[in-house]
C-alpha atoms as a PDB file:
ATOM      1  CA  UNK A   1     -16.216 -38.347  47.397  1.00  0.00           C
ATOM      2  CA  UNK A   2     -13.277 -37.169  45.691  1.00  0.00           C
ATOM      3  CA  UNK A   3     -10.498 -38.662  47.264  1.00  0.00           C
ATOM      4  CA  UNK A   4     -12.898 -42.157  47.607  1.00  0.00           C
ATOM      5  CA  UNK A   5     -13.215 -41.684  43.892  1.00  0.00           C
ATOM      6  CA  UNK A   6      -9.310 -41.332  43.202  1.00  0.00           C
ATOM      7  CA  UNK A   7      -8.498 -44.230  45.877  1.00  0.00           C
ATOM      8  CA  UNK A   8     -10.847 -46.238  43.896  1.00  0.00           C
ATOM      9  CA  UNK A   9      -9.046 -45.567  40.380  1.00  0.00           C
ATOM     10  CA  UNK A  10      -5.280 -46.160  41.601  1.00  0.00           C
ATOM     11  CA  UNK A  11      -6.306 -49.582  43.512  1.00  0.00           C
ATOM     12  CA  UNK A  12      -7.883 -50.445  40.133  1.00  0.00           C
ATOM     13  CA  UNK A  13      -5.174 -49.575  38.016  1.00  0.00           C
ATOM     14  CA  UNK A  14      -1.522 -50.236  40.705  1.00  0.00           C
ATOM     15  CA  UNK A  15      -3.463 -52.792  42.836  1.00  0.00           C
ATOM     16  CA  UNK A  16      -1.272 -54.168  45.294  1.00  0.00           C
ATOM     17  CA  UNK A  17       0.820 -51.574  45.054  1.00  0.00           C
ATOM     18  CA  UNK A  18      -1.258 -48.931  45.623  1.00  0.00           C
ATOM     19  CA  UNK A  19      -2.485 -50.484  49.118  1.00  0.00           C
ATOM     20  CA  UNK A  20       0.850 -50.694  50.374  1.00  0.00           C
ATOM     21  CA  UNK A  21       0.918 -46.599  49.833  1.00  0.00           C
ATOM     22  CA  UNK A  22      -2.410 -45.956  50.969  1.00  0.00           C
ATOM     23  CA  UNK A  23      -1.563 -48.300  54.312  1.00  0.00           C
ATOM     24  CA  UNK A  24       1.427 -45.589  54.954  1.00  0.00           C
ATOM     25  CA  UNK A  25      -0.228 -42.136  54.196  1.00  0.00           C
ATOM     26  CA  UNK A  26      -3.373 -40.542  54.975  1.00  0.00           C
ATOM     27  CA  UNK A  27      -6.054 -38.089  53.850  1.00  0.00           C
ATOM     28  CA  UNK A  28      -6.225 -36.222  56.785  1.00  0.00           C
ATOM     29  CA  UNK A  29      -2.953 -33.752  57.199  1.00  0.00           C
ATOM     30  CA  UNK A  30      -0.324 -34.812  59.566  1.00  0.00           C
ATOM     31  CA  UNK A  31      -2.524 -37.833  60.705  1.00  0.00           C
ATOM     32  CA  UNK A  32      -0.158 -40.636  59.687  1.00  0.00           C
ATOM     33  CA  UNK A  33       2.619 -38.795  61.366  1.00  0.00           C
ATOM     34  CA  UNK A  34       0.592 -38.827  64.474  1.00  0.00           C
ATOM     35  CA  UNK A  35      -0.064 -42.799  63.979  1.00  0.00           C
ATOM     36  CA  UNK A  36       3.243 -42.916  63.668  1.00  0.00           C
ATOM     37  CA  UNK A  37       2.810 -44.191  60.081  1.00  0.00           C
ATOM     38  CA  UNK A  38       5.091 -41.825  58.775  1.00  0.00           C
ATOM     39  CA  UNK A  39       8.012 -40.060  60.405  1.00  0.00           C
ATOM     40  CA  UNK A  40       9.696 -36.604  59.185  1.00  0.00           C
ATOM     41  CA  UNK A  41      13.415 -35.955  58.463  1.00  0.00           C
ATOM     42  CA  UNK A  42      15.992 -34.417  60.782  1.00  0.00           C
ATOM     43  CA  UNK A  43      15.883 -31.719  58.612  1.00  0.00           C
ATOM     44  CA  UNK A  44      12.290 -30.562  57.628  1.00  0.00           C
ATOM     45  CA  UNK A  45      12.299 -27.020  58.368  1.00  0.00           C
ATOM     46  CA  UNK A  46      14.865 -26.365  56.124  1.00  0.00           C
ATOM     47  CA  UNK A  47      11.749 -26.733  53.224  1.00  0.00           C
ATOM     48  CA  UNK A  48      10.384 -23.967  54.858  1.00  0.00           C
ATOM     49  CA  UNK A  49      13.527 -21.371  54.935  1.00  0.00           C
ATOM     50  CA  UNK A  50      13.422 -21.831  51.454  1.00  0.00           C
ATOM     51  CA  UNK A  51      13.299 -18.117  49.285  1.00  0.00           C
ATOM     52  CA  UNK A  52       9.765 -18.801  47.722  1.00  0.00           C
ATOM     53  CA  UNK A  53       8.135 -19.363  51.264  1.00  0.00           C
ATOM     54  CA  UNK A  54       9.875 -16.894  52.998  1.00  0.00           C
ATOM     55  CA  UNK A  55       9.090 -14.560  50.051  1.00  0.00           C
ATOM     56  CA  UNK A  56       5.215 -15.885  50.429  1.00  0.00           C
ATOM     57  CA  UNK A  57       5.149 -14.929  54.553  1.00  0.00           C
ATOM     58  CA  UNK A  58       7.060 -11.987  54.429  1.00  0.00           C
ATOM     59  CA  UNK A  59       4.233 -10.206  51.941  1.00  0.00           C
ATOM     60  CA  UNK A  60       1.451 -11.722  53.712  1.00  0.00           C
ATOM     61  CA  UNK A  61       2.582 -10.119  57.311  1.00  0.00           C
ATOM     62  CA  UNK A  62       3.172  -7.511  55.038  1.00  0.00           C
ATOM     63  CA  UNK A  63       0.226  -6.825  53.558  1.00  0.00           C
ATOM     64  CA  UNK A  64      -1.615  -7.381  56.781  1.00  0.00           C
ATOM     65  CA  UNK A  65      -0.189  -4.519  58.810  1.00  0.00           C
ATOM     66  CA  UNK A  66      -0.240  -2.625  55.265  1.00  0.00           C
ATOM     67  CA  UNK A  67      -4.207  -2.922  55.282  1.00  0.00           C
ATOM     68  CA  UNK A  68      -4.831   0.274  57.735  1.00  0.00           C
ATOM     69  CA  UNK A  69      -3.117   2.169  54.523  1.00  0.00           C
ATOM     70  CA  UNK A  70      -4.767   0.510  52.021  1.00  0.00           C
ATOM     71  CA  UNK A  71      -8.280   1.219  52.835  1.00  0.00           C
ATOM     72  CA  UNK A  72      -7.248   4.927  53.889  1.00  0.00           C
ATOM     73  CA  UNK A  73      -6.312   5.118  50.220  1.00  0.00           C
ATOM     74  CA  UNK A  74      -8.938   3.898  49.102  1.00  0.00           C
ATOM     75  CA  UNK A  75     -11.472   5.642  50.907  1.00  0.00           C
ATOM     76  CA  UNK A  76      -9.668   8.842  49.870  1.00  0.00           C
ATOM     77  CA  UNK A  77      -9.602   7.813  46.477  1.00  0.00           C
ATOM     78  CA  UNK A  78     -13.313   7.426  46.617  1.00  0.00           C
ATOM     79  CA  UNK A  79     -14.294  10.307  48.454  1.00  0.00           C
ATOM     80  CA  UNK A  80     -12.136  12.975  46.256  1.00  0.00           C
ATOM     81  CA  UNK A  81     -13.125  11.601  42.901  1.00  0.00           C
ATOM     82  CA  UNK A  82     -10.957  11.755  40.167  1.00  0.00           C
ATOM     83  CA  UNK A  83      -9.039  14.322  39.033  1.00  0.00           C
ATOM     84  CA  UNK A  84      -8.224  14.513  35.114  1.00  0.00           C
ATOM     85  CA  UNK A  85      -5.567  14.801  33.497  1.00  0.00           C
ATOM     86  CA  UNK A  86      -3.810  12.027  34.781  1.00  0.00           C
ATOM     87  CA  UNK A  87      -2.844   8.922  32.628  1.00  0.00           C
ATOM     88  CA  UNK A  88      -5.734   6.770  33.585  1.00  0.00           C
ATOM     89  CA  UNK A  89      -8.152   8.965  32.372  1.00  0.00           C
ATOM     90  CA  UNK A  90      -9.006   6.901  29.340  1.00  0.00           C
ATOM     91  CA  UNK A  91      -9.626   3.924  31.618  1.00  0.00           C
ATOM     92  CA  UNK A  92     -12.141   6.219  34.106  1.00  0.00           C
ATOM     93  CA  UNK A  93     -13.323   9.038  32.171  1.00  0.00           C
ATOM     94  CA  UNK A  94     -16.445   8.379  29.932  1.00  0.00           C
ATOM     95  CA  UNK A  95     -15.799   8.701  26.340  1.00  0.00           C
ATOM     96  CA  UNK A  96     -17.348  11.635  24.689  1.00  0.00           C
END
C-alpha cells in the first residue's frame, strides 16, 4: 500500500516526469537490473570497501563469534549475583 500510495503522490505532483523514473526503476531490489532496466557501474564495489561498511561487517562477524562469551558472562553474572561494593551498586542495590 505504501509504495502504491507514494507512486500515486509523485505522478500527481511530477507527472510526466515521474513515469519516465518509475519506467526505469523498480520496487522490488535488483529487479530492474535483472530487466536490464538499469545497469551498474564498472566500479560498484568500491561503495562497499568504504570505512563505514567495512566498520558495520567487521563488528557484526564480530559480535557473532563473540556470542559464545557473551552469554557465558551473562549466565555467570546471573548465577553469582552481585557483589557490592562495586560502582553500580546504586543502579542494582535497593535503596534503604
Amino acid at each position: 500500500f505504501a509504495c502504491w500510495n507514494g507512486d500515486r503522490r509523485l505522478e500527481a505532483e511530477h507527472g510526466e516526469n515521474f513515469l519516465k523514473i518509475k519506467e526505469r526503476t523498480s520496487i522490488i531490489p535488483f529487479q530492474a537490473i535483472l530487466d536490464g532496466r538499469q545497469t551498474l557501474p564498472k566500479d560498484y564495489y568500491k561503495e562497499l570497501i568504504r570505512a563505514p561498511f567495512v566498520l558495520i561487517a567487521v563488528g557484526s562477524i564480530g559480535a557473532y563469534f563473540a556470542h559464545p562469551y557473551m552469554q557465558a558472562g551473562a549466565a555467570l553474572a546471573k548465577n553469582t549475583g552481585l557483589v557490592s561494593g562495586g560502582i553500580l551498586d546504586p543502579l542494582f542495590l535497593e535503596l534503604n
